[in-house]
N, C-alpha and C. Protein backbone atom coordinates (compact mmCIF):
# COMPACT_ATOMS: atom_id res chain seq x y z
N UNK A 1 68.36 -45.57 -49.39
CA UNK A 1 68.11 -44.92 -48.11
C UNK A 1 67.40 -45.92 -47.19
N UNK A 2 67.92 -46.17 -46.15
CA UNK A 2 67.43 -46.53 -45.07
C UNK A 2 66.37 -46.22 -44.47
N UNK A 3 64.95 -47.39 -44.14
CA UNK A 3 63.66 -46.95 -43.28
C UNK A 3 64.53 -46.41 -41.39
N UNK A 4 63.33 -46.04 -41.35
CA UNK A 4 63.52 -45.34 -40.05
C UNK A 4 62.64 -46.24 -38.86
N UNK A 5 63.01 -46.35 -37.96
CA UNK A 5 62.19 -46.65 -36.87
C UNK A 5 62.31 -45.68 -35.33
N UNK A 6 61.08 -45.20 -34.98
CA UNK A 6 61.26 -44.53 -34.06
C UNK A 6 60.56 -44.73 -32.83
N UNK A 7 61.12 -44.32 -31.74
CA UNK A 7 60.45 -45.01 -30.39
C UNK A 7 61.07 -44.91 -29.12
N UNK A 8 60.74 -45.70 -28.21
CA UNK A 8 61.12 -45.19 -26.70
C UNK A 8 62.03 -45.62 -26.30
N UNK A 9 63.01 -45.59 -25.39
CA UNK A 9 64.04 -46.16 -24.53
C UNK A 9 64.17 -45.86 -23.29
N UNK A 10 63.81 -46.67 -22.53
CA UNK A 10 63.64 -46.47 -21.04
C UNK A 10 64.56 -47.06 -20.58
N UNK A 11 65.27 -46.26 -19.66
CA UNK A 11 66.57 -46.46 -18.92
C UNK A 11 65.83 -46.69 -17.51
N UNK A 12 66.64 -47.75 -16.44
CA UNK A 12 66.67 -47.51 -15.12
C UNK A 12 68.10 -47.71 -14.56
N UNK A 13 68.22 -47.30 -13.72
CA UNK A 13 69.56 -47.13 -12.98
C UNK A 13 69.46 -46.28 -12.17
N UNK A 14 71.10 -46.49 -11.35
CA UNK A 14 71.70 -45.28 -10.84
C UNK A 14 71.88 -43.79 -12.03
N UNK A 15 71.57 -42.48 -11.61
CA UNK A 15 71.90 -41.27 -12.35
C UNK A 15 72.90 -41.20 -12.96
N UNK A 16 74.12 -42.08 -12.65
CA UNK A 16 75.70 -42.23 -13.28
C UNK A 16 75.33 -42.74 -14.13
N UNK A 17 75.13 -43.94 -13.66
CA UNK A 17 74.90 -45.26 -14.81
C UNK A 17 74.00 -44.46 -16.47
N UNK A 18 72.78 -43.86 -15.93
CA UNK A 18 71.90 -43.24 -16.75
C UNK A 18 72.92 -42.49 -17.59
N UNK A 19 73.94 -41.56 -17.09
CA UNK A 19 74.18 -40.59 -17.77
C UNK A 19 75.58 -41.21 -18.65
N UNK A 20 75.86 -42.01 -18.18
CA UNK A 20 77.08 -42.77 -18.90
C UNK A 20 75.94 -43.57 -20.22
N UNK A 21 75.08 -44.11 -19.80
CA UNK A 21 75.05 -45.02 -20.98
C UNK A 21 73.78 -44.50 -21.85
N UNK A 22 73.55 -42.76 -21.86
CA UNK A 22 73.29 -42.07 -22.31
C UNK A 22 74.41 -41.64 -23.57
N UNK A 23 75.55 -41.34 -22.92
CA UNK A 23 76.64 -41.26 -24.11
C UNK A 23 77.03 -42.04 -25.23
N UNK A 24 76.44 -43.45 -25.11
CA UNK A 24 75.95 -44.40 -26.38
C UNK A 24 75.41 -44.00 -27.66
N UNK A 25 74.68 -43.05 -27.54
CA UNK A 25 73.56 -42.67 -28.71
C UNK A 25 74.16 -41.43 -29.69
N UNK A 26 73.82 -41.23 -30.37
CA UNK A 26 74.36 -40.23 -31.03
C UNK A 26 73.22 -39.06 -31.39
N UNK A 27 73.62 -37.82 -31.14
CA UNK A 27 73.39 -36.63 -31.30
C UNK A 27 72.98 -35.51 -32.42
N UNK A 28 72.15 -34.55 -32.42
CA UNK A 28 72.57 -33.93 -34.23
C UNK A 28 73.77 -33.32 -34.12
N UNK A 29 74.64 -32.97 -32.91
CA UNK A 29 75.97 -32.39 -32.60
C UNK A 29 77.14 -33.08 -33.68
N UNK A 30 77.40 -32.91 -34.34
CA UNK A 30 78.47 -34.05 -35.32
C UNK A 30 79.66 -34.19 -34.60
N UNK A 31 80.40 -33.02 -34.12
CA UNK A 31 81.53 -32.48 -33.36
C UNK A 31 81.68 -33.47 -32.24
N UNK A 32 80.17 -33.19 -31.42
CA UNK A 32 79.96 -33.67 -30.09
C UNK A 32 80.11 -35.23 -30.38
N UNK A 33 79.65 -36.09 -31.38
CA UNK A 33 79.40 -37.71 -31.95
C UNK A 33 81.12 -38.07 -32.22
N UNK A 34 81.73 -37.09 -32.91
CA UNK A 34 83.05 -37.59 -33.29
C UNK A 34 84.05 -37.95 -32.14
N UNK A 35 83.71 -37.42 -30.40
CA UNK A 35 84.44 -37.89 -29.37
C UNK A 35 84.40 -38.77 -28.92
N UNK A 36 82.99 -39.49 -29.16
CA UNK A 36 82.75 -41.07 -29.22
C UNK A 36 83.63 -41.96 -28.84
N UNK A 37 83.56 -42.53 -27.70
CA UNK A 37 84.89 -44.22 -28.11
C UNK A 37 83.63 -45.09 -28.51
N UNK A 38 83.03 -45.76 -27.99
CA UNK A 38 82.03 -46.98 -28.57
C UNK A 38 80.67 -46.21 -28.23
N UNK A 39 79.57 -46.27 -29.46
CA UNK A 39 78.32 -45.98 -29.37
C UNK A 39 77.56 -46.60 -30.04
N UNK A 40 75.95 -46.65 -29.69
CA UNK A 40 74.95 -47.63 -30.92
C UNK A 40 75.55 -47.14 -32.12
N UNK A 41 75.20 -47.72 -33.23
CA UNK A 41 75.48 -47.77 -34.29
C UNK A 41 73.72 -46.81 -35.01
N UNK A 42 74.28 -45.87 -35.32
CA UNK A 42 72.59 -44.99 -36.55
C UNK A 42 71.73 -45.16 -35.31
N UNK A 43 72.21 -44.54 -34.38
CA UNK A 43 70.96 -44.68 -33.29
C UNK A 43 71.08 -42.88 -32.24
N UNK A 44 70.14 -42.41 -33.32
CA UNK A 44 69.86 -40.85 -32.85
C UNK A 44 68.78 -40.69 -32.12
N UNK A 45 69.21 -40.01 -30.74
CA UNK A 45 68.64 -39.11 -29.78
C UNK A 45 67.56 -37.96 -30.48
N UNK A 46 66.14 -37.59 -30.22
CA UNK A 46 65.39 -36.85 -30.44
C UNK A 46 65.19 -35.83 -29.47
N UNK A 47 65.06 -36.89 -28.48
CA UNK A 47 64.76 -35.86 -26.90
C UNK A 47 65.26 -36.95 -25.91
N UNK A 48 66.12 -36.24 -24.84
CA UNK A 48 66.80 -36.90 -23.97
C UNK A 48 66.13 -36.78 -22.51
N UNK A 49 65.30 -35.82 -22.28
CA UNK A 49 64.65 -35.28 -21.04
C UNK A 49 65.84 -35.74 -19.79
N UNK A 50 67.36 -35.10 -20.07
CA UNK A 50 68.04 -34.66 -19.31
C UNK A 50 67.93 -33.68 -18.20
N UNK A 51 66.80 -32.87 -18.43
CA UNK A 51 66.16 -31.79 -17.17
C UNK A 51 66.04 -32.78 -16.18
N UNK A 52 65.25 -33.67 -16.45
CA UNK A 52 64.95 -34.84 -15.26
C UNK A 52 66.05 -34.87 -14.44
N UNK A 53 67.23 -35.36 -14.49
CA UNK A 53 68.12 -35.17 -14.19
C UNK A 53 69.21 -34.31 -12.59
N UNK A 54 68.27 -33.35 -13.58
CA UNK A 54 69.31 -31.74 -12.76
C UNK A 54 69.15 -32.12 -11.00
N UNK A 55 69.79 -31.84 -10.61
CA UNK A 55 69.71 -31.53 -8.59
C UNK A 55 69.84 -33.17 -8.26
N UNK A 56 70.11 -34.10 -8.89
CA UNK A 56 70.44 -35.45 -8.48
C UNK A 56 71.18 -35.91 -8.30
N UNK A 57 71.59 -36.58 -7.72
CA UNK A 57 72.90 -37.17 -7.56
C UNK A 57 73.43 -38.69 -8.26
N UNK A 58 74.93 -38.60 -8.56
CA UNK A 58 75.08 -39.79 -9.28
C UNK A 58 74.46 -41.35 -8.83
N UNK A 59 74.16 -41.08 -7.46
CA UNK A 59 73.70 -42.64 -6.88
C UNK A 59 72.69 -43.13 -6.69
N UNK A 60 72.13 -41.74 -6.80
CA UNK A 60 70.30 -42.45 -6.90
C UNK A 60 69.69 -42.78 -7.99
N UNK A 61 68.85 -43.49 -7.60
CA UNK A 61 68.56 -44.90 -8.30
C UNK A 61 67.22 -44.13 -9.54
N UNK A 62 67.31 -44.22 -10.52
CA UNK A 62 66.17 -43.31 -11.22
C UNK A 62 65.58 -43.96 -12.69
N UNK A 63 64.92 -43.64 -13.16
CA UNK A 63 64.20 -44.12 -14.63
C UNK A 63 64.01 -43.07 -15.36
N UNK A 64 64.63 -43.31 -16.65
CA UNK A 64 64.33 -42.02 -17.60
C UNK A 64 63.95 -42.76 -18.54
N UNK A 65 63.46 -41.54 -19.78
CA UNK A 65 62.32 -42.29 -21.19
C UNK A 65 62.97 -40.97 -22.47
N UNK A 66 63.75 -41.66 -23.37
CA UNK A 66 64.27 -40.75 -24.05
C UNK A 66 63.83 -41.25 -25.68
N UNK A 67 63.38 -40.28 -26.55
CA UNK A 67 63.13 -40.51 -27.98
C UNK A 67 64.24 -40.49 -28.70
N UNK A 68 64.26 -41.59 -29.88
CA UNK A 68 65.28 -42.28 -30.28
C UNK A 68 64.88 -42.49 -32.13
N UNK A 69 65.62 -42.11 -32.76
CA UNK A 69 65.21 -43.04 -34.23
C UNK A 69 66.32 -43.80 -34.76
N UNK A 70 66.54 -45.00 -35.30
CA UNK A 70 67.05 -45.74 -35.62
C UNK A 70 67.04 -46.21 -36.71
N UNK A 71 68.03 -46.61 -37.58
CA UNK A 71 68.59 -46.65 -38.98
C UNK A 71 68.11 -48.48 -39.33
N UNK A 72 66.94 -48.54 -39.54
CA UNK A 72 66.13 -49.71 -40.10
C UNK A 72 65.41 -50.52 -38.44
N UNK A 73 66.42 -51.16 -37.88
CA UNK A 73 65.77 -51.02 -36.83
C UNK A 73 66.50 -50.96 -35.47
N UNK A 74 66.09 -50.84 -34.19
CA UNK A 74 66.53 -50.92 -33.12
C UNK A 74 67.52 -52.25 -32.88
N UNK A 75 66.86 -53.43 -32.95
CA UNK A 75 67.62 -54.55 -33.16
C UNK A 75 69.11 -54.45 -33.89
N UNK A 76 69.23 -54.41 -35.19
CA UNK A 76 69.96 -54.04 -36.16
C UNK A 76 71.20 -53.32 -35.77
N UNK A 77 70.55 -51.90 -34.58
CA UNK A 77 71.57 -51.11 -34.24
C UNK A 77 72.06 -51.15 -33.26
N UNK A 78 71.50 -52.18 -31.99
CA UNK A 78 71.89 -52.44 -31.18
C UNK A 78 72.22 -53.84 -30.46
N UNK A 79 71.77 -54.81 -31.54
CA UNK A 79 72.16 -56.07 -30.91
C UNK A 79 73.20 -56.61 -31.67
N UNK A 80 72.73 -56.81 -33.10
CA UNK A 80 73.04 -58.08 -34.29
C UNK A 80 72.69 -57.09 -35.52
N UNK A 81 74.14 -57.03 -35.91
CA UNK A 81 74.02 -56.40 -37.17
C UNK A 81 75.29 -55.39 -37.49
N UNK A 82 74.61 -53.91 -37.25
CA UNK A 82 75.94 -52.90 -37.69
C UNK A 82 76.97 -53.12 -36.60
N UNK A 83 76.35 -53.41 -34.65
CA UNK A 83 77.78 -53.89 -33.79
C UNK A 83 79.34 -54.39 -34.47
N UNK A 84 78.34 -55.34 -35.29
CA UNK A 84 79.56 -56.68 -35.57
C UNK A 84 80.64 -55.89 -36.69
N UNK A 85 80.12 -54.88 -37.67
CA UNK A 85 80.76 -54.68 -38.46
C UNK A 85 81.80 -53.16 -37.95
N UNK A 86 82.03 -52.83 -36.74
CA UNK A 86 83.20 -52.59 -36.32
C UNK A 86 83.46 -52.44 -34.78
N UNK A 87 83.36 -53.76 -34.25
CA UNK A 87 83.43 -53.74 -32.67
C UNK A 87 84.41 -52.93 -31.95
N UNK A 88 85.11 -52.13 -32.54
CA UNK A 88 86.00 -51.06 -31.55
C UNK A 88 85.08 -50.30 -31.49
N UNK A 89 84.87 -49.55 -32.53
CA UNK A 89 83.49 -48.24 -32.46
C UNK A 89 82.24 -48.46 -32.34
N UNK A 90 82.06 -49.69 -32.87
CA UNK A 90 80.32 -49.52 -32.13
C UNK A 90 79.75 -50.62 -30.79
N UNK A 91 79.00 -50.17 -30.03
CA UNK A 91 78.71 -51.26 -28.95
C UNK A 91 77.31 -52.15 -28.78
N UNK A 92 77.01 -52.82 -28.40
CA UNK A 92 76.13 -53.77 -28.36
C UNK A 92 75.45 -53.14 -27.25
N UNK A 93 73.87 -53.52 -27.10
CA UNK A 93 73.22 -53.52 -25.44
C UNK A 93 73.99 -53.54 -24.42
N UNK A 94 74.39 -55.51 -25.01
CA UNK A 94 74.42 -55.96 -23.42
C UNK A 94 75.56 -55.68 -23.13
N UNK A 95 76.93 -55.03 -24.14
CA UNK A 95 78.14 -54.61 -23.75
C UNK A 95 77.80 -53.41 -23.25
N UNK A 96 77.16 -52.40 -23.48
CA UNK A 96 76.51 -51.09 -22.55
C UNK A 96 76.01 -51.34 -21.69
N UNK A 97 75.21 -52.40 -21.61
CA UNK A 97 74.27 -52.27 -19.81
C UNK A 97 75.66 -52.56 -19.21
N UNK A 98 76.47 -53.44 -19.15
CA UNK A 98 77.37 -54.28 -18.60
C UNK A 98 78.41 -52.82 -18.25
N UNK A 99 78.87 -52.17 -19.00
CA UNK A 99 80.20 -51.37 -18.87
C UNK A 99 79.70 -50.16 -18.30
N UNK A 100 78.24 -49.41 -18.21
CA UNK A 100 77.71 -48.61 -17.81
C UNK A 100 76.85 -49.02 -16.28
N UNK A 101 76.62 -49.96 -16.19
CA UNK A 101 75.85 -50.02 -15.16
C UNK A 101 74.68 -49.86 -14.76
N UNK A 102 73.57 -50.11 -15.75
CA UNK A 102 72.20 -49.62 -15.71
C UNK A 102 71.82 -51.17 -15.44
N UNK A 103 70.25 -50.88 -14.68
CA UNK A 103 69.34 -52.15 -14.17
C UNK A 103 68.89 -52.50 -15.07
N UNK A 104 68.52 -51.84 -15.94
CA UNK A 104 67.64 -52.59 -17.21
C UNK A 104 67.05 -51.51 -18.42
N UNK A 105 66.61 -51.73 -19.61
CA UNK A 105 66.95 -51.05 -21.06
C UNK A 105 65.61 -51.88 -21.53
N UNK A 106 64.72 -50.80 -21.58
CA UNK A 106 63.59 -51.69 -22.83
C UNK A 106 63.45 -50.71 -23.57
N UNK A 107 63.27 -50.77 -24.80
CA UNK A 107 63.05 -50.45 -26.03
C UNK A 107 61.70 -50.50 -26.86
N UNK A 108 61.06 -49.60 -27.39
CA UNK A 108 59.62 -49.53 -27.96
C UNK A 108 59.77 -49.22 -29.12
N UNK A 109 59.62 -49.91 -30.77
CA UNK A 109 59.51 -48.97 -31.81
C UNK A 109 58.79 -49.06 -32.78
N UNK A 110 58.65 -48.23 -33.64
CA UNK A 110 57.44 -48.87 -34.46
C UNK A 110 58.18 -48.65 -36.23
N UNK A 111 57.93 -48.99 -36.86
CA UNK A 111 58.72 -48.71 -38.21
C UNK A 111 57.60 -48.50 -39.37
N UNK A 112 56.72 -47.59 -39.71
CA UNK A 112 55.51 -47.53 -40.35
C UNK A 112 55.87 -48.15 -41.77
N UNK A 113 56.91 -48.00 -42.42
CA UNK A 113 56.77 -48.37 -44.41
C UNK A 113 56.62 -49.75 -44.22
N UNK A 114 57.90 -50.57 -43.35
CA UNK A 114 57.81 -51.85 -43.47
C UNK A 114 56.48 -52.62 -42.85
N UNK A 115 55.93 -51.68 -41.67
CA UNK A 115 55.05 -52.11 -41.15
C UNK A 115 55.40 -53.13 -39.73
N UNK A 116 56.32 -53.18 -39.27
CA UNK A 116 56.58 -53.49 -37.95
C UNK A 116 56.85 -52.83 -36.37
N UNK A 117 57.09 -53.46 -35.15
CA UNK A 117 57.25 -53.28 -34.16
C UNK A 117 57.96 -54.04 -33.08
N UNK A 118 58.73 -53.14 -32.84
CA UNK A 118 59.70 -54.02 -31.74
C UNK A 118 59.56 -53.95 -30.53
N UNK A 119 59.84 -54.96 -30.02
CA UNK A 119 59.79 -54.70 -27.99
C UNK A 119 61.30 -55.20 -27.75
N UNK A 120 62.34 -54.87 -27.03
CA UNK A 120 63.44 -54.95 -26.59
C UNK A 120 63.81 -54.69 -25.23
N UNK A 121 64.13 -55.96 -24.59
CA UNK A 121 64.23 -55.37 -22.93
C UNK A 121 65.40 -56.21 -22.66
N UNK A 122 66.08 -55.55 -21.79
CA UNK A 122 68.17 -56.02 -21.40
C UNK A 122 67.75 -56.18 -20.07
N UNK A 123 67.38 -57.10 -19.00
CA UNK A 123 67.38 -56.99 -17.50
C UNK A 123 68.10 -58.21 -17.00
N UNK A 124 68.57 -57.89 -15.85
CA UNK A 124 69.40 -59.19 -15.11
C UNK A 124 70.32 -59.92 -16.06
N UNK A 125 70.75 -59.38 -17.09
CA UNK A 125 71.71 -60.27 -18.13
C UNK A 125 70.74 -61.02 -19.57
N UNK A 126 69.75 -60.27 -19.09
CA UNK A 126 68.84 -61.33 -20.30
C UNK A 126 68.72 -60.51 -20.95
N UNK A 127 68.30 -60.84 -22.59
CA UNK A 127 68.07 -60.09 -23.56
C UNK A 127 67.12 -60.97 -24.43
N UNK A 128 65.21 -59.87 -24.39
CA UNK A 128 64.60 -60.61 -25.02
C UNK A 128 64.16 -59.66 -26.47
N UNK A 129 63.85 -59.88 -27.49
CA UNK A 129 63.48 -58.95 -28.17
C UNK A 129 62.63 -59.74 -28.93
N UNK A 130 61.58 -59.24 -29.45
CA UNK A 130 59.78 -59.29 -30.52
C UNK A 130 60.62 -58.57 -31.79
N UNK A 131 59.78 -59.21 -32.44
CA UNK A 131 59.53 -57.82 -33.71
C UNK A 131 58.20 -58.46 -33.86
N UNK A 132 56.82 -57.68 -34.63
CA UNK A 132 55.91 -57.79 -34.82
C UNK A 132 54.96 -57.26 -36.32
N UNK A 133 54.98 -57.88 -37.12
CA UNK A 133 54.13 -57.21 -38.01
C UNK A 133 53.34 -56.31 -38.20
């Protein structure tokens, strides 16, 4: 069994962009996960604070903060690692910021057994990521 890491993901963008590259993540919905074309790889949604959302429009420009747990770690599931092992179905960051359209993606997590912490941020085409003891 796989450690867990859990933590933040802060989106900025346009409301489109947000809500498109919201559809990345996967759900406890199984039904809803199986319509999927490309998504993170073991990277489940806790709380999406989609209310935020409501009465907005696709073009304005907004920041959301959604809880996330991830199957060993954030890295793993979204950069370098499970991506590679089936690039039709699963997607990378920077292939999501890129095809969705968001300003920028940082990532917070903490992984208590192993005892680490990640920082992950996608802006202007860059991609820096920590891990930390």
């Amino acid at each position: 069994m796989p450690n867990w890491c859990s933590g933040v993901v802060n989106i900025h963008g346009t409301v489109g962009s947000i809500k498109r590259f919201l559809e990345r993540f996967l759900y406890s919905d199984e039904m809803y996960n199986e319509k999927k074309k490309r998504f993170f790889a073991r990277s489940f949604v806790q709380s999406d604070n989609l209310d935020d959302l409501e009465g907005l429009t696709d073009d304005e420009e907004w920041s959301i903060q959604i809880d996330v747990d991830f199957a060993w770690s954030a890295y793993s599931c979204m950069i370098e690692g499970y991506p590679q092992h089936d690039p039709k179905k699963l997607i990378t960051l920077a292939e999501a910021v890129e095809e969705d359209g968001v300003d920028s993606v940082t990532v917070l997590t903490i992984e208590p057994s192993m005892g680490f912490v990640e920082r992950i941020k996608y802006e202007n085409g860059i991609c820096t990521a920590d891990c930390l003891e």
